[in-house]
C-alpha atoms as a PDB file:
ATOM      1  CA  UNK A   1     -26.463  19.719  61.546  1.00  0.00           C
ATOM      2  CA  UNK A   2     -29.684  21.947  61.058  1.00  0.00           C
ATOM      3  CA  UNK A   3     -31.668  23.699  63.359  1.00  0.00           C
ATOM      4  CA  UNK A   4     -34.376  20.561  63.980  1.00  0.00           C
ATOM      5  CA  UNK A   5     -32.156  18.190  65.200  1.00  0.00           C
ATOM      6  CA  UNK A   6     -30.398  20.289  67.760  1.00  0.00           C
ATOM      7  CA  UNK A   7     -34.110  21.406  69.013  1.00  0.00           C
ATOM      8  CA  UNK A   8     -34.260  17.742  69.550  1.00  0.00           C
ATOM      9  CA  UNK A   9     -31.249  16.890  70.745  1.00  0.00           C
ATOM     10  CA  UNK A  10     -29.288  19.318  72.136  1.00  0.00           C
ATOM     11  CA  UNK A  11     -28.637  20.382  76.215  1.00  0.00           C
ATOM     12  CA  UNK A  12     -30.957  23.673  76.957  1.00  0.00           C
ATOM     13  CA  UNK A  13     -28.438  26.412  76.390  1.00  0.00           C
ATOM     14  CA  UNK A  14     -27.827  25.107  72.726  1.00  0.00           C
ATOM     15  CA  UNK A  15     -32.180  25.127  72.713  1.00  0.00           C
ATOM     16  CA  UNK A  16     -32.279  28.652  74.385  1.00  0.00           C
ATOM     17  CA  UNK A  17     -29.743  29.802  72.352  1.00  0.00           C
ATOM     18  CA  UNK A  18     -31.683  29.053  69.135  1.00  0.00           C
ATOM     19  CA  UNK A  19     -35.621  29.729  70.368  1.00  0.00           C
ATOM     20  CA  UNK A  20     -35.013  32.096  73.122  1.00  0.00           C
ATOM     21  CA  UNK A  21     -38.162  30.973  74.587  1.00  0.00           C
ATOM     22  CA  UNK A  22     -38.380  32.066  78.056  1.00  0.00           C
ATOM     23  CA  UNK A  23     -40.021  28.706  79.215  1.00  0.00           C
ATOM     24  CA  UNK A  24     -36.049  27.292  79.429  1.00  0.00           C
ATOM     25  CA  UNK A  25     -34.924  30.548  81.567  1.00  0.00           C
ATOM     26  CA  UNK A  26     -35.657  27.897  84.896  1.00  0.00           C
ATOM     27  CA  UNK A  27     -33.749  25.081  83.657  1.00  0.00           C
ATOM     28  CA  UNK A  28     -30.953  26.899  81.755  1.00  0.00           C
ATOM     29  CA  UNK A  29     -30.098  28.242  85.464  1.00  0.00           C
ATOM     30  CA  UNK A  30     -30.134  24.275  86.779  1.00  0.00           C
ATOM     31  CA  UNK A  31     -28.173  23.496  84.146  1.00  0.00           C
ATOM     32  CA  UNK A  32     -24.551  22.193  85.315  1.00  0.00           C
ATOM     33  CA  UNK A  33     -22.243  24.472  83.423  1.00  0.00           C
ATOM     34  CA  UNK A  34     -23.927  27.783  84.313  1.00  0.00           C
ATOM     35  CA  UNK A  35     -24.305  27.029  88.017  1.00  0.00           C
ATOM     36  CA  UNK A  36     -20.459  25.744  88.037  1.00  0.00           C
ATOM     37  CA  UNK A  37     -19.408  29.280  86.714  1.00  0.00           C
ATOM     38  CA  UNK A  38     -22.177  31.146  89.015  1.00  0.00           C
ATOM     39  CA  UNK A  39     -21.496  29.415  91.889  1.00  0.00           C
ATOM     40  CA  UNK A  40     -17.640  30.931  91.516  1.00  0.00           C
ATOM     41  CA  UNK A  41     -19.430  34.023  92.117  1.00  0.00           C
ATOM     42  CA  UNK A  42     -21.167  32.882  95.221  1.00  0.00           C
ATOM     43  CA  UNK A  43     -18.395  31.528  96.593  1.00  0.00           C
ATOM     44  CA  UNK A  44     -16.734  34.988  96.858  1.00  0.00           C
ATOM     45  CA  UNK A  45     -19.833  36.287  98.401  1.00  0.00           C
ATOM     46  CA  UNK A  46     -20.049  33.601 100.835  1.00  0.00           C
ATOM     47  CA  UNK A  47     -16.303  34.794 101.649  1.00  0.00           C
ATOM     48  CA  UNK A  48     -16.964  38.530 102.012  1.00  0.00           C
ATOM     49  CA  UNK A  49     -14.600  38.808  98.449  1.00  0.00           C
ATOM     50  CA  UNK A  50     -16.887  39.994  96.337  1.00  0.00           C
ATOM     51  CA  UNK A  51     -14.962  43.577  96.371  1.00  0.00           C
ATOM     52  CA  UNK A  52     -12.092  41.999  94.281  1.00  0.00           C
ATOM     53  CA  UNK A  53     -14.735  40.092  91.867  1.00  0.00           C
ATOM     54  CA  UNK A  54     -12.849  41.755  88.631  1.00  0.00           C
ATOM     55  CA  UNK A  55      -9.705  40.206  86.909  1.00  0.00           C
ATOM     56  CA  UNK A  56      -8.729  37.617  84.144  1.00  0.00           C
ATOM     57  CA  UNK A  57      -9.363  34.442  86.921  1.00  0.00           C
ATOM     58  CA  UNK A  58     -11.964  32.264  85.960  1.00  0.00           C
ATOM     59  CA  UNK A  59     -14.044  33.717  89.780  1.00  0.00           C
ATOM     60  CA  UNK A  60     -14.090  37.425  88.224  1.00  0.00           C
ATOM     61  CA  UNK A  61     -17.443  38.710  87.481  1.00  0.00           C
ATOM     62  CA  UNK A  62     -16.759  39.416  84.310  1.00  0.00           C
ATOM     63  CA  UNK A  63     -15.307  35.817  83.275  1.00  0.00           C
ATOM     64  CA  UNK A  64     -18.456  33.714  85.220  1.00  0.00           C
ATOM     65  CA  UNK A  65     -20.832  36.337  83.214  1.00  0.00           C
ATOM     66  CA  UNK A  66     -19.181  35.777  79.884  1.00  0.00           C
ATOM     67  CA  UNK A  67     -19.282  32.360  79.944  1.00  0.00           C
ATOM     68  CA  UNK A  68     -22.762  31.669  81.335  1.00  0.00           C
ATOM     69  CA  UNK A  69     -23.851  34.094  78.410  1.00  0.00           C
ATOM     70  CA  UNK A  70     -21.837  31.325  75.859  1.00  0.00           C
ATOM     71  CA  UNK A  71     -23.858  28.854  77.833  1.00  0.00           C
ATOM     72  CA  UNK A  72     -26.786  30.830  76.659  1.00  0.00           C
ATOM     73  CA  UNK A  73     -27.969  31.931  79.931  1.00  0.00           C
ATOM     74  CA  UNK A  74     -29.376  35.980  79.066  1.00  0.00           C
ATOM     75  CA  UNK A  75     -28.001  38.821  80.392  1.00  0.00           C
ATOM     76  CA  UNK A  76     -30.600  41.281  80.682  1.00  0.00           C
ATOM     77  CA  UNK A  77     -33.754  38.726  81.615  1.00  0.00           C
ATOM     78  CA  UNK A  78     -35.254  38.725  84.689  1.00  0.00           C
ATOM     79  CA  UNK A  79     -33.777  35.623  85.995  1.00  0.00           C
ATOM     80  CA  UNK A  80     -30.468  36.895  85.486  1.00  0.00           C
ATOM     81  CA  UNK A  81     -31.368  40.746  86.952  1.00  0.00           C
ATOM     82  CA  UNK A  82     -32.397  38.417  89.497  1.00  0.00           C
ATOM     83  CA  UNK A  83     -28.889  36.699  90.354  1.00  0.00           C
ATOM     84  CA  UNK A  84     -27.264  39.633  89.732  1.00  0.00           C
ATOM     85  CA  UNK A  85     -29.142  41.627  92.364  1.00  0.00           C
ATOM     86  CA  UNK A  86     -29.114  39.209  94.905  1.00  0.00           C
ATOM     87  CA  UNK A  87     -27.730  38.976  98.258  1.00  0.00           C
ATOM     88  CA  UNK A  88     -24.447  36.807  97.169  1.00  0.00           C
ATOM     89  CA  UNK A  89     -23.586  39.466  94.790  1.00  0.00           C
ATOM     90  CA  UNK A  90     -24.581  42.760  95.625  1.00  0.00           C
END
């Protein structure tokens, strides 16, 4: 496969991945797999947990973090300062 066709064909963390064009920060945070792994992290919030959020489970900071970056989804853009410093987490 070459860069082209997954531009055209690929899911937008496989296109933000390869362009990092800020234009797909908005939809890479709709997309399915990162809000299943960020919403483990709300969850704890929503439970008053979010002082045990570190650990090898897949609802530990750390894990949720790691794999929304695989998903592409940027750790140090404003969208993600953004989630990160919100009221579910902090």
């Amino acid at each position: 496969m070459n860069r082209r066709w997954l531009l055209e064909n690929a899911d937008v963390p496989i296109r933000y991945i390869l362009t990092k064009d800020a234009n797909y920060l908005d939809t890479l945070l709709e997309n399915h797999e990162v809000q299943y792994w960020l919403s483990h992290l709300k969850k704890r919030s929503d439970e008053n947990n979010v002082h045990a959020i570190h650990g090898s489970h897949d609802f530990r900071m750390e894990n949720v973090l790691g794999k929304c970056g695989s998903w592409g989804f940027p750790g140090r853009s404003p969208s993600s300062i953004g989630i990160c410093s919100s009221s579910w987490i902090s």
